[in-house]
Protein backbone atom coordinates (compact mmCIF):
# COMPACT_ATOMS: atom_id res chain seq x y z
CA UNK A 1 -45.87 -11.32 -10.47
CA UNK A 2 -42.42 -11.30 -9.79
CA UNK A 3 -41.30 -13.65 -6.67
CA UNK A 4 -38.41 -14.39 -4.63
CA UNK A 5 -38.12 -17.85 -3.41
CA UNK A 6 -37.46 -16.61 -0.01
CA UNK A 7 -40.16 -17.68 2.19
CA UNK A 8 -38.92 -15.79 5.43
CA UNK A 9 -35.86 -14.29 6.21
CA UNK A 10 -35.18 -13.98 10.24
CA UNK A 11 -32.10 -12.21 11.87
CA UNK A 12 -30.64 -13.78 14.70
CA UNK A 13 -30.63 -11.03 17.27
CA UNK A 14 -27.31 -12.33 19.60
CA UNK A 15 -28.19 -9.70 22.38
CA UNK A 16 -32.03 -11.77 22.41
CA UNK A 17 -29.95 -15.09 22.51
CA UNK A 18 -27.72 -14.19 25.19
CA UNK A 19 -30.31 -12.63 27.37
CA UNK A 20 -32.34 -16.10 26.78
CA UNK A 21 -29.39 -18.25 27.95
CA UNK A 22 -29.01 -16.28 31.08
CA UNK A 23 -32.43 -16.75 32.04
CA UNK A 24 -32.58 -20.19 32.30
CA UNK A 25 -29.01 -20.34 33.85
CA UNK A 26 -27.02 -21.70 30.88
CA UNK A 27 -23.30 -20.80 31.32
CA UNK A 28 -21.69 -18.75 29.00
CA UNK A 29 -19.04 -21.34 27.79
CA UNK A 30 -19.46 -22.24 23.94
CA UNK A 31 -20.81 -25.48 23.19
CA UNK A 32 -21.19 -27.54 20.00
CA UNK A 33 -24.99 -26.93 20.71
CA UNK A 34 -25.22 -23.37 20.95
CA UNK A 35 -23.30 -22.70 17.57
CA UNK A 36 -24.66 -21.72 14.76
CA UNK A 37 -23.35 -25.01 12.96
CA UNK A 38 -25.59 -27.16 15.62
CA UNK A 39 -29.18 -25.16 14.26
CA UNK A 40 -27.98 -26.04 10.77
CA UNK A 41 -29.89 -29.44 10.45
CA UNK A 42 -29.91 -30.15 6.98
CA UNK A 43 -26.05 -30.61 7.56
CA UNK A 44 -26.26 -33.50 9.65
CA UNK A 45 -28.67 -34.67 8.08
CA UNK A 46 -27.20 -35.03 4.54
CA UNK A 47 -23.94 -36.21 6.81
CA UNK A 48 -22.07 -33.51 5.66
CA UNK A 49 -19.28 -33.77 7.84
CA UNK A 50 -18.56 -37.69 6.08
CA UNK A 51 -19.30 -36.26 2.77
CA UNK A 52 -16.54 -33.58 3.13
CA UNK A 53 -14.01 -36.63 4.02
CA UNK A 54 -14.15 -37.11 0.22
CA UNK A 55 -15.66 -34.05 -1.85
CA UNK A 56 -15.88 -30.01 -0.30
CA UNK A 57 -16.74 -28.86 -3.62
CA UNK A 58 -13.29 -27.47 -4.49
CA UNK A 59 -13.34 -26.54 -8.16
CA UNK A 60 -16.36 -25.86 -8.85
CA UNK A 61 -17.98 -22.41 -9.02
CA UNK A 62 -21.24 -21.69 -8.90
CA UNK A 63 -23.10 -18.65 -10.49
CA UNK A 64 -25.65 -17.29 -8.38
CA UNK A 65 -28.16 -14.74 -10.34
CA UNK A 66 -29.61 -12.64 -7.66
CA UNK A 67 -29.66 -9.31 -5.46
CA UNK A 68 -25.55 -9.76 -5.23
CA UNK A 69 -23.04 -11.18 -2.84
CA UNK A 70 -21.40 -9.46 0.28
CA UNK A 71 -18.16 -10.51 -0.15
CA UNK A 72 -16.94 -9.23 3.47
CA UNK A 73 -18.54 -11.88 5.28
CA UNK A 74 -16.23 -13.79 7.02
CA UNK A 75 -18.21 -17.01 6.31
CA UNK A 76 -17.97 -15.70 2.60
CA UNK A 77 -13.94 -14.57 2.85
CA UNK A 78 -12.27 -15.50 -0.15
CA UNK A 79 -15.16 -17.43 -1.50
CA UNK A 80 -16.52 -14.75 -3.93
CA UNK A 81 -15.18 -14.12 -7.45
CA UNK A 82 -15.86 -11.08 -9.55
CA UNK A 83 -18.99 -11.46 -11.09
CA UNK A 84 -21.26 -9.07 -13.23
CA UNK A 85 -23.67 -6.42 -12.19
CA UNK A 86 -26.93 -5.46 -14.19
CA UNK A 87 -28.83 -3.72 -11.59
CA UNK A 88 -27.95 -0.33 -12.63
CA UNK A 89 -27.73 0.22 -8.79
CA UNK A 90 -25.32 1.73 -6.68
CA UNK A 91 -22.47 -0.35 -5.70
CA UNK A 92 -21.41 -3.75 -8.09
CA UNK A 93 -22.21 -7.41 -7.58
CA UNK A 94 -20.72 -7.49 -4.31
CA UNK A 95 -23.26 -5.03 -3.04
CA UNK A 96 -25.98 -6.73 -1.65
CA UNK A 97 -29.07 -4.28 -0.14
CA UNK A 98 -31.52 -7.18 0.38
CA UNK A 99 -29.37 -10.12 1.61
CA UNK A 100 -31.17 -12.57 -0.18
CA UNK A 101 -27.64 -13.49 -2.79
CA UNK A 102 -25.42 -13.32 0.16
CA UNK A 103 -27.64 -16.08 2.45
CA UNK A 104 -28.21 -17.81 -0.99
CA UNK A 105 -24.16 -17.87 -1.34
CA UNK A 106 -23.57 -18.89 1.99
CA UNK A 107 -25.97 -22.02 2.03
CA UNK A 108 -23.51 -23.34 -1.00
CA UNK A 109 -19.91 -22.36 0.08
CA UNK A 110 -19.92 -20.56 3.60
CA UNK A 111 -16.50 -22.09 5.42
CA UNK A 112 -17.15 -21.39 9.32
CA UNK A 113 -15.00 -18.58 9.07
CA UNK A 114 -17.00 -16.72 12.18
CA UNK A 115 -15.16 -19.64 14.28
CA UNK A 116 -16.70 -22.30 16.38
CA UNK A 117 -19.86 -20.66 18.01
CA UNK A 118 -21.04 -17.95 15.00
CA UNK A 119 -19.78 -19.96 11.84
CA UNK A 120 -22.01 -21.28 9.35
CA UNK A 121 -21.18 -23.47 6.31
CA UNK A 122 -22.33 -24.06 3.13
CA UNK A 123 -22.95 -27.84 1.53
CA UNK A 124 -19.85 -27.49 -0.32
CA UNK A 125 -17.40 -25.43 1.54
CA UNK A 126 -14.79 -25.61 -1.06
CA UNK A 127 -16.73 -24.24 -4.21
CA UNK A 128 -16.21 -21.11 -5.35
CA UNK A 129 -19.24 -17.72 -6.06
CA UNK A 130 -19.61 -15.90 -9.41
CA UNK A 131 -22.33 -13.03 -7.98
CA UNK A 132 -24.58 -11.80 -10.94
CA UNK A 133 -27.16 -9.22 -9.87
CA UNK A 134 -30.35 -7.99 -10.99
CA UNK A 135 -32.61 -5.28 -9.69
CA UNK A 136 -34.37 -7.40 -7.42
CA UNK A 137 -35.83 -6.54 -4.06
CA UNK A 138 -37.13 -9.86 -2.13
CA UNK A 139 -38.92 -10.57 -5.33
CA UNK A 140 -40.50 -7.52 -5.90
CA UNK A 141 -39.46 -5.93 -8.83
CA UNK A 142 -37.54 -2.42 -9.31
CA UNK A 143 -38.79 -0.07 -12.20
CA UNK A 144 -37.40 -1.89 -15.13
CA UNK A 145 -38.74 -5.05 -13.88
CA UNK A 146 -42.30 -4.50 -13.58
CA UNK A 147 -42.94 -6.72 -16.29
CA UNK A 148 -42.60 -10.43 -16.07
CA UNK A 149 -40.90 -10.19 -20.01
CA UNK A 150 -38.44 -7.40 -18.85
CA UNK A 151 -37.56 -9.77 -15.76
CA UNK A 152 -37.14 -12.86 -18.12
CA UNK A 153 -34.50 -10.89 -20.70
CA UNK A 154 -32.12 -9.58 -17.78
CA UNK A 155 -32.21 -13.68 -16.69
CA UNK A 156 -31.61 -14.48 -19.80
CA UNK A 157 -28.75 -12.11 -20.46
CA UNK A 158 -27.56 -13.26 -16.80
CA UNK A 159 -27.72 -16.80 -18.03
CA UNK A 160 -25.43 -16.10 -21.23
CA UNK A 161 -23.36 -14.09 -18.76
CA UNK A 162 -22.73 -17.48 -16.59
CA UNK A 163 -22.31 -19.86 -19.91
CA UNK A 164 -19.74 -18.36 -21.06
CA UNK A 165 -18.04 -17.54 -17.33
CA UNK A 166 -16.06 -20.49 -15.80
CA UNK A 167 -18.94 -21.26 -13.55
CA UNK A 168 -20.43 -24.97 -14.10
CA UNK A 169 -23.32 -24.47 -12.10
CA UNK A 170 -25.94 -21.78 -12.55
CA UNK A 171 -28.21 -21.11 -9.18
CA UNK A 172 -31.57 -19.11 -9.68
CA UNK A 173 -33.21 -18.48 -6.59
CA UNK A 174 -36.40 -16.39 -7.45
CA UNK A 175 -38.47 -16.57 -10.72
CA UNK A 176 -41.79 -14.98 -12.12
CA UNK A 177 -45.11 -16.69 -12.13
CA UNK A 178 -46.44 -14.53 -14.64
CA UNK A 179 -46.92 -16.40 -18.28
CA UNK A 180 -45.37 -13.63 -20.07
CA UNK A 181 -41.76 -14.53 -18.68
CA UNK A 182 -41.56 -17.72 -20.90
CA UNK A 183 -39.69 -16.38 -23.18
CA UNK A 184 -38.00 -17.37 -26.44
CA UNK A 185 -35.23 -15.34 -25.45
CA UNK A 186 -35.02 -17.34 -22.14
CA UNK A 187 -35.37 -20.91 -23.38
CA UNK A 188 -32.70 -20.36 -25.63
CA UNK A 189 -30.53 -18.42 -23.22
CA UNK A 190 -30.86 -22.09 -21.05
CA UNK A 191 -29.92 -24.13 -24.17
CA UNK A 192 -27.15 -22.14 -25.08
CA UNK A 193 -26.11 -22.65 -21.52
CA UNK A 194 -26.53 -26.60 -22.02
CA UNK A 195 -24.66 -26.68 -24.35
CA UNK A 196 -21.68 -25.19 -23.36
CA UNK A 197 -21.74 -27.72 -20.22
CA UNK A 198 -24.10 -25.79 -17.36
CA UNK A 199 -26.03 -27.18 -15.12
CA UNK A 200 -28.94 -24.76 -14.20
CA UNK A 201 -31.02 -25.08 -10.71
CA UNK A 202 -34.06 -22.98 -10.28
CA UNK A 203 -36.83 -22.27 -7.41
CA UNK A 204 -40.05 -23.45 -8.41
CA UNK A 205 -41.92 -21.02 -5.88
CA UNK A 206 -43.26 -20.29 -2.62
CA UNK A 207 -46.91 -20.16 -3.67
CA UNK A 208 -48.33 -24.14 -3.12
CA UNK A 209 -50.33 -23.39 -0.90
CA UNK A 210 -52.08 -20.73 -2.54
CA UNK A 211 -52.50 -20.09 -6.31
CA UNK A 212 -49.32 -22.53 -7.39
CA UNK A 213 -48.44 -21.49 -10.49
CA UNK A 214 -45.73 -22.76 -12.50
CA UNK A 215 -42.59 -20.52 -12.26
CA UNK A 216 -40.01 -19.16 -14.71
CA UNK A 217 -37.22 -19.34 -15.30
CA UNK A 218 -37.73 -22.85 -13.01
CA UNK A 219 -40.62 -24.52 -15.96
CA UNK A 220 -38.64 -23.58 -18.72
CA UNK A 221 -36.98 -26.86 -20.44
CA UNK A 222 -33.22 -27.55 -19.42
CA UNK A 223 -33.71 -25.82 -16.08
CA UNK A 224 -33.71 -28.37 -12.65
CA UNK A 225 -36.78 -26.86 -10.92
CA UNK A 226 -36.36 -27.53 -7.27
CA UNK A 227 -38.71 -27.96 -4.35
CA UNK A 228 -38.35 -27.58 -0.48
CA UNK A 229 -38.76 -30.00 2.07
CA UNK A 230 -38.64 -30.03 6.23
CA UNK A 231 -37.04 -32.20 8.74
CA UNK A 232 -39.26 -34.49 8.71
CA UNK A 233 -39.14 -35.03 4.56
CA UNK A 234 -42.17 -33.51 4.12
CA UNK A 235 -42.71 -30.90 1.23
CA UNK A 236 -43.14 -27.63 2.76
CA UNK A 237 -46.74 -26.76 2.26
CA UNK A 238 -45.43 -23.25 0.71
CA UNK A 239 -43.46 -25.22 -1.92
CA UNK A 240 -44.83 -25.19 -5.37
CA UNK A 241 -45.88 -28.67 -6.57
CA UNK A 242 -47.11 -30.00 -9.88
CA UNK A 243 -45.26 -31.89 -13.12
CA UNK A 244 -42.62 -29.46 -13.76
CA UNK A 245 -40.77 -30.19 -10.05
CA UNK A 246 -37.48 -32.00 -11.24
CA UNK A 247 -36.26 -32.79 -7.15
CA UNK A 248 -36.25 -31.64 -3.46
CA UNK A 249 -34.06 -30.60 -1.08
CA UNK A 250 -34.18 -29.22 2.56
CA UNK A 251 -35.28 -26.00 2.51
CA UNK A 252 -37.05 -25.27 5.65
CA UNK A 253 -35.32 -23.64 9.36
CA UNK A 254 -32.23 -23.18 7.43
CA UNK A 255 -29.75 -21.02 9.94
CA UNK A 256 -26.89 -19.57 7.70
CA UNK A 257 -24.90 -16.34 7.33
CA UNK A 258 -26.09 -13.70 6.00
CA UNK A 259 -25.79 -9.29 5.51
CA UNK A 260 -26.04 -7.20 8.37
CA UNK A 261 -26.44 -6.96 11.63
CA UNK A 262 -25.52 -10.42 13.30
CA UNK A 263 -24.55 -12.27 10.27
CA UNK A 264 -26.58 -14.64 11.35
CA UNK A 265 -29.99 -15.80 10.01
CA UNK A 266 -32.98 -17.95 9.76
CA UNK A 267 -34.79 -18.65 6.52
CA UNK A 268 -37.20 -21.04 4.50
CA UNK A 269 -38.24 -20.83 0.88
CA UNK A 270 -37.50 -22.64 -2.54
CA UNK A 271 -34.66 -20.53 -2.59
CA UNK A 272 -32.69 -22.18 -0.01
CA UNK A 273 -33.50 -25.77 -1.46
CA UNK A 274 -31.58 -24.53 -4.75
CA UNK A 275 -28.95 -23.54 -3.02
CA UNK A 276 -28.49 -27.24 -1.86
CA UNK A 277 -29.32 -28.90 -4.56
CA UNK A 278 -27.05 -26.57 -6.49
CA UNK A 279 -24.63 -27.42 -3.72
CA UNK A 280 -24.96 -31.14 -3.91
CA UNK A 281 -24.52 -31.27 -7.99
CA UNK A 282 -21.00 -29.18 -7.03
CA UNK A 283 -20.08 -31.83 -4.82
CA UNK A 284 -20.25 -34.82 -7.17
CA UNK A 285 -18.73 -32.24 -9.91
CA UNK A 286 -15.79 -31.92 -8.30
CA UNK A 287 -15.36 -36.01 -7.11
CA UNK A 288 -15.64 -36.40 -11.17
CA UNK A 289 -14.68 -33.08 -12.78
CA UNK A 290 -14.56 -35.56 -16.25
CA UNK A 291 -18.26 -35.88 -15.80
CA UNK A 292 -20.07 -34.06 -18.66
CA UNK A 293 -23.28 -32.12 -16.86
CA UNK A 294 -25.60 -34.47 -17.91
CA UNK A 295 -23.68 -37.14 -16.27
CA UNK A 296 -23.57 -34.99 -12.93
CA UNK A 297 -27.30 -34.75 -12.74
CA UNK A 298 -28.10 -37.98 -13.95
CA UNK A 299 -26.37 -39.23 -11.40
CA UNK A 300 -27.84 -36.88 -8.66
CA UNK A 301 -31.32 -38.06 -9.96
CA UNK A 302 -30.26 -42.07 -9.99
CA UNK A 303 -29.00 -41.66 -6.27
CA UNK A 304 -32.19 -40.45 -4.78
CA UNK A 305 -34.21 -42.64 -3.14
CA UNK A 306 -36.52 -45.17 -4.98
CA UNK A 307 -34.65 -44.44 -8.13
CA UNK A 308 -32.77 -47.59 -7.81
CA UNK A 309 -34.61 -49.71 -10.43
CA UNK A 310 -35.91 -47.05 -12.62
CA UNK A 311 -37.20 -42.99 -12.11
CA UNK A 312 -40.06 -42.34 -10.31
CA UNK A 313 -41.93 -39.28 -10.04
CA UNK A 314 -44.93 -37.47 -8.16
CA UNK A 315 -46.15 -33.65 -7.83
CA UNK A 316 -44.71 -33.22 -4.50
CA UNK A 317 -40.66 -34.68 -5.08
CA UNK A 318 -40.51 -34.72 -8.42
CA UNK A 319 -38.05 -37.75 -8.62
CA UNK A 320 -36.99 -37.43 -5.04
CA UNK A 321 -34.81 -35.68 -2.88
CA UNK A 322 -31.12 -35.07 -3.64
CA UNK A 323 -28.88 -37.81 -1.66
CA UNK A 324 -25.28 -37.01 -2.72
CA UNK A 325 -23.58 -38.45 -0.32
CA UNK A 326 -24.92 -41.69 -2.14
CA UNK A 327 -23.81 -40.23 -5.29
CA UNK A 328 -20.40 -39.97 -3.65
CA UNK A 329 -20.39 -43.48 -2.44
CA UNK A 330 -21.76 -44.81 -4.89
CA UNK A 331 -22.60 -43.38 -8.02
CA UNK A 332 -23.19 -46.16 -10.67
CA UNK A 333 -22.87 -45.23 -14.31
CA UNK A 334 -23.41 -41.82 -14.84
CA UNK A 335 -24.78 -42.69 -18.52
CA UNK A 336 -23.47 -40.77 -21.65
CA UNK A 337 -22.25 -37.03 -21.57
CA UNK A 338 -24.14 -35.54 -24.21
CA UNK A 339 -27.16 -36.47 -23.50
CA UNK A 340 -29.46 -34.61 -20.95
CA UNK A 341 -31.29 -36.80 -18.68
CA UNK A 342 -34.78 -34.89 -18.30
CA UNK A 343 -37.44 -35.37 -20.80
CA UNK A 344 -38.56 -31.93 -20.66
CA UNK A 345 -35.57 -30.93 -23.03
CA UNK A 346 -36.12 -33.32 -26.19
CA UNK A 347 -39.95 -32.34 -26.20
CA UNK A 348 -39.82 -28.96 -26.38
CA UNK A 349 -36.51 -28.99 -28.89
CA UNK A 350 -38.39 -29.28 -31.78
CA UNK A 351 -40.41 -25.44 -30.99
CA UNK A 352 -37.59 -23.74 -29.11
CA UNK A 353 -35.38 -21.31 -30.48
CA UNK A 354 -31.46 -21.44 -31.91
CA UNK A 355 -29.65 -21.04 -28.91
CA UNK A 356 -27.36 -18.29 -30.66
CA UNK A 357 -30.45 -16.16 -31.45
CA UNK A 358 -31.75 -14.69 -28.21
CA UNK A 359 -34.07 -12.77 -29.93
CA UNK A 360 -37.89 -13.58 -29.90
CA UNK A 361 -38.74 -15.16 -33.10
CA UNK A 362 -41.49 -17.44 -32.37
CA UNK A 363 -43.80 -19.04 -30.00
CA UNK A 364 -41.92 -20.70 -27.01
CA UNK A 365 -42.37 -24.59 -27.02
CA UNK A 366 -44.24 -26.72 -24.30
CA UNK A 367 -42.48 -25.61 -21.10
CA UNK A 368 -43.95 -27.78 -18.88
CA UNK A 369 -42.23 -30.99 -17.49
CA UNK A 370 -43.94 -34.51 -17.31
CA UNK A 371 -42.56 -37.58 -15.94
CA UNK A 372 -40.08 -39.91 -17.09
CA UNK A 373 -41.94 -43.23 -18.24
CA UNK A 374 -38.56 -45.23 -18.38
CA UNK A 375 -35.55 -45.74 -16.24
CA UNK A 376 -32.59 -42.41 -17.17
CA UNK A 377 -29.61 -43.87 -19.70
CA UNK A 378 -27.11 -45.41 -17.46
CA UNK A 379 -27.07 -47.85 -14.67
CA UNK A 380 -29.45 -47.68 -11.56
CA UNK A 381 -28.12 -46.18 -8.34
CA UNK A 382 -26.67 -48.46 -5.43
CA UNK A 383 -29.25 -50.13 -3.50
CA UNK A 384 -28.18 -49.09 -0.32
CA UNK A 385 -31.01 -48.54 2.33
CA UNK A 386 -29.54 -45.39 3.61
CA UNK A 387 -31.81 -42.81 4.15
CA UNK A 388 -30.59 -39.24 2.53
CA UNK A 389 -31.68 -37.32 5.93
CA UNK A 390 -31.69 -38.53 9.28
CA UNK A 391 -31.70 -35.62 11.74
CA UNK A 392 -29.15 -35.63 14.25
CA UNK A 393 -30.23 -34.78 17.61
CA UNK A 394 -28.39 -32.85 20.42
CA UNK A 395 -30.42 -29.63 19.43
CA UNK A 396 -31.56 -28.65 23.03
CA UNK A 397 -29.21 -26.10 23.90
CA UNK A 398 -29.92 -24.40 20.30
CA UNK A 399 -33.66 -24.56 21.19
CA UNK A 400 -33.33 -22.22 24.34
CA UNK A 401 -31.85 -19.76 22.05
CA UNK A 402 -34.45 -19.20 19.74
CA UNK A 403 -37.03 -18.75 22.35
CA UNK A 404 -36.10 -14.62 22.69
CA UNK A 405 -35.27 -13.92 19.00
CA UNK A 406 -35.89 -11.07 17.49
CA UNK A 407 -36.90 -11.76 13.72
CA UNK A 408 -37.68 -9.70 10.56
CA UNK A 409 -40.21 -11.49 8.64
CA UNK A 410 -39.47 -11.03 4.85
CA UNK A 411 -42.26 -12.54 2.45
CA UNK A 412 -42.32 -13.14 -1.40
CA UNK A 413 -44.87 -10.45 -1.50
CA UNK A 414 -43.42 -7.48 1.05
CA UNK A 415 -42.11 -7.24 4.49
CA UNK A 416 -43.79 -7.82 7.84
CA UNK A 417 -42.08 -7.69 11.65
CA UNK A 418 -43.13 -10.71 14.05
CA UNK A 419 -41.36 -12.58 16.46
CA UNK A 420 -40.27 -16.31 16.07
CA UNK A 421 -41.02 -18.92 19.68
CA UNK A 422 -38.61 -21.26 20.43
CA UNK A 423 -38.05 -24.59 18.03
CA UNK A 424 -40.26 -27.74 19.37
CA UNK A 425 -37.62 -30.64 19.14
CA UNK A 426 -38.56 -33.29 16.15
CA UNK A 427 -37.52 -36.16 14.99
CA UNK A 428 -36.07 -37.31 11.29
CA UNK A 429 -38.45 -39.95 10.18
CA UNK A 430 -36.76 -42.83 7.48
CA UNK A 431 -36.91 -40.56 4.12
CA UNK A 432 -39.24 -42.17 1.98
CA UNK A 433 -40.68 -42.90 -1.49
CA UNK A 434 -43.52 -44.29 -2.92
CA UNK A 435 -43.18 -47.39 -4.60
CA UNK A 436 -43.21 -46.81 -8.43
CA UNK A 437 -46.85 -48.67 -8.93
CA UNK A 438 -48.16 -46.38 -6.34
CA UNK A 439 -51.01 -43.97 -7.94
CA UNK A 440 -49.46 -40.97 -8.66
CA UNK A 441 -53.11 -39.22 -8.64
CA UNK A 442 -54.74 -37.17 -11.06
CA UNK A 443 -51.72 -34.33 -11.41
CA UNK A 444 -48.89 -35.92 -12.75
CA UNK A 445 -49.74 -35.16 -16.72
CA UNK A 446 -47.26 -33.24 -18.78
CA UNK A 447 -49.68 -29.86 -18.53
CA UNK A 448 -49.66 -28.26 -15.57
CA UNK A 449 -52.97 -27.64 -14.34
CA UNK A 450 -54.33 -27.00 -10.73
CA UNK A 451 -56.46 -29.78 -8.68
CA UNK A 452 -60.47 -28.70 -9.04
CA UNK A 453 -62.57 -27.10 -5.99
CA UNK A 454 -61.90 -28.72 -2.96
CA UNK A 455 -59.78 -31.71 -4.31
CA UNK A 456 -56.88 -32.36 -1.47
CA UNK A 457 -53.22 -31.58 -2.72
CA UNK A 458 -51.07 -34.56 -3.58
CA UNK A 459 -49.44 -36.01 -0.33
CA UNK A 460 -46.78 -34.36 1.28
CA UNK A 461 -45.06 -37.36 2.87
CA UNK A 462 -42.21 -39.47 1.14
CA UNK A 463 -43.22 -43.05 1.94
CA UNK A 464 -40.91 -46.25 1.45
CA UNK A 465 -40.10 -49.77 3.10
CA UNK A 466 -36.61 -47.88 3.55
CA UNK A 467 -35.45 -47.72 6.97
CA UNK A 468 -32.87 -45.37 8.06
């Protein structure tokens, strides 16, 4: 099956909001709580506003391979390059009938551009789009993609496409859990990418709770296969989970532009966590733009939490969740620049194919990623006890306004209409991480493999001594 990483896509309906807010008397005024900047959490909590004091991204472009980018945003105003189109659609790459791209786009580089009540931003404000887009359709596939191999050669091609561009970073949000898209032709579409100095993030998949499969392009080697989490560092119990998850990011009640209608929306899915971990990797990029790409995301695996002494790793994190403002502060020795950090690479190289011959030639290699067993080439991360999320409150206002939204559900698998109720305030527990001679339990082996009847999933919670 073919699958977006989009767990839910919800448009803000401002008529709903306004309505709400005169029914419980709130005045009309704009206030930092009623904006669409105060609902997006995972800013404060990655202390975005401190992190933009040093790095916005600027430099850096990021290729996103999806369903396009609307360009016309305001959010999105002069943030979009000219990109590539292989849909075979009407429009280009700035045509964007689904909206997934666009919110994907505005999650990394959105700049507030609505002004102070509608304005969203993206991690790194100051990065720059390169919109590649397929024939995708919330993860279902068009005609020519009914077939998980058809689906893994127009990646592939899109992959090349974004090697060879000026993009650094390469941002897949959506993949195929069927076996047939691990391709020759994609593996070596990702080393060819490698080596000409990508970084690729990919969503691992919004199936965990149900059949959790491993995804493509997100298990192939070379490819950073990202998780979500919630508030409360959790891993979202739709987030896939196994061996082959590389890190985490937030990727739950993320409020961000978006096409049509408001502009304004509400999402949660794998998807969005690529977006900021693909955002986070621009951010270091463009403090160092020396670094080589391994050095980028060795460093943005050293800075996570727990990772201080030497890489740790479980089914539900992978080795953690991304902390670059700790990178920024901090970032140690980002090791040497031709070597990439992940095992994953080195022990599939010897069964993958030349990355200049995209055509299948022979078996694909072992495309599924086990732990590290030693510490990553360079120095360990600073020590610092500073959590990477602490949610900021002051939410209240923003609470009231969800309470008469009117949302479009959009699942992985088709559409469905329901309404959303109103956002219980939480609190931002220490982020957490269990201590590396913690069991890791039974599914942490290189081959991917589901738990047996009735065996619990591994836990959800990042635990620590760490305080806040």
């Amino acid at each position: 099956m073919l699958t977006s990483s989009k767990r839910t896509l919800r448009p803000v309906s401002m008529v709903s909001a306004a309505l709400g807010l005169l029914l419980v008397g709130i005045a009309a005024t704009p206030a930092h709580a009623e904006s669409v900047r105060a609902q997006q959490w995972h800013l404060d909590a990655m202390h975005a506003e401190e992190m933009w004091k040093v790095s916005t991204g600027r430099g850096i472009t990021v290729a996103v391979i999806d369903t396009g980018v609307d360009s016309s945003l305001a959010d999105l105003k002069g943030q979009v390059l000219d990109g590539k189109d292989y849909s075979g659609l009407d429009g280009d790459e700035h045509t964007d009938v689904d909206g997934h791209g666009t919110s994907m786009a505005a999650l990394i580089a959105a700049t507030g551009g609505r002004g102070s009540l509608n304005g969203s931003y993206g991690l790194a404000p100051g990065a720059k789009i390169l919109p590649i887009r397929l024939a995708l359709n919330n993860g279902i596939s068009f005609d020519n993609y009914q077939s998980g191999a058809k689906y893994a050669a127009q990646v592939a091609t899109s992959i090349r496409f974004a090697a060879d561009s000026e993009a650094q970073i390469i941002n897949i949000s959506g993949g195929s859990f069927k076996k047939e898209a691990d391709t020759p032709g994609l593996a070596s579409a990702v080393k060819y990418a490698l080596q000409k100095g990508k970084l690729i993030f990919a969503a691992a998949g919004n199936e965990g709770d149900q059949a959790n499969l491993p995804g493509y392009p997100a298990s192939v080697p070379g490819v950073v296969a990202v998780g979500a989490i919630n508030e409360k560092v959790q891993r979202s119990t739709f987030s896939e989970w196994g061996p082959q998850i590389d890190v985490t990011a937030p990727g739950e009640n993320m409020y961000h532009a978006c096409a049509g209608g408001t502009e304004i929306c509400k999402s949660e899915g794998t998807s969005d966590a690529t977006a900021i971990a693909s955002a986070s990797a621009a951010l270091i990029w463009s403090k160092h733009p020396d670094w080589s790409n391994n050095q980028v995301l060795r460093v943005l695996i050293n800075t996570m939490k727990g990772n201080e002494e030497g890489w740790t790793h479980n089914d539900s994190f992978g080795y953690g969740v991304v902390r670059p403002r700790v990178a920024l502060k901090n970032p140690g020795d980002p090791g040497p620049a031709d070597e990439y950090p992940l095992p994953d690479l080195a022990a599939a190289a010897s069964a993958s194919p030349s990355p200049e011959d995209s055509k299948p030639s022979s078996a694909s290699g072992k495309n599924q990623k086990g732990k590290a067993s030693e510490a990553a080439s360079g120095s360990s991360a600073s020590g610092e006890d500073n959590a990477s999320v602490v949610l900021v409150a002051g939410i209240s206002a923003a609470i009231l306004l969800s309470a008469a939204i009117a949302v479009v559900v959009i699942r992985a698998r088709g559409r469905r209409r329901a309404h959303t109720a109103a956002l219980p305030p939480s609190t931002y527990p220490p982020q957490q991480l269990p201590s590396p001679a913690s069991p890791q339990g039974p599914y942490t082996s290189g081959a991917f493999h589901q738990p047996p009847p009735g065996h619990p999933q591994p836990g959800n919670t990042y635990n620590s001594d760490h305080s806040a």
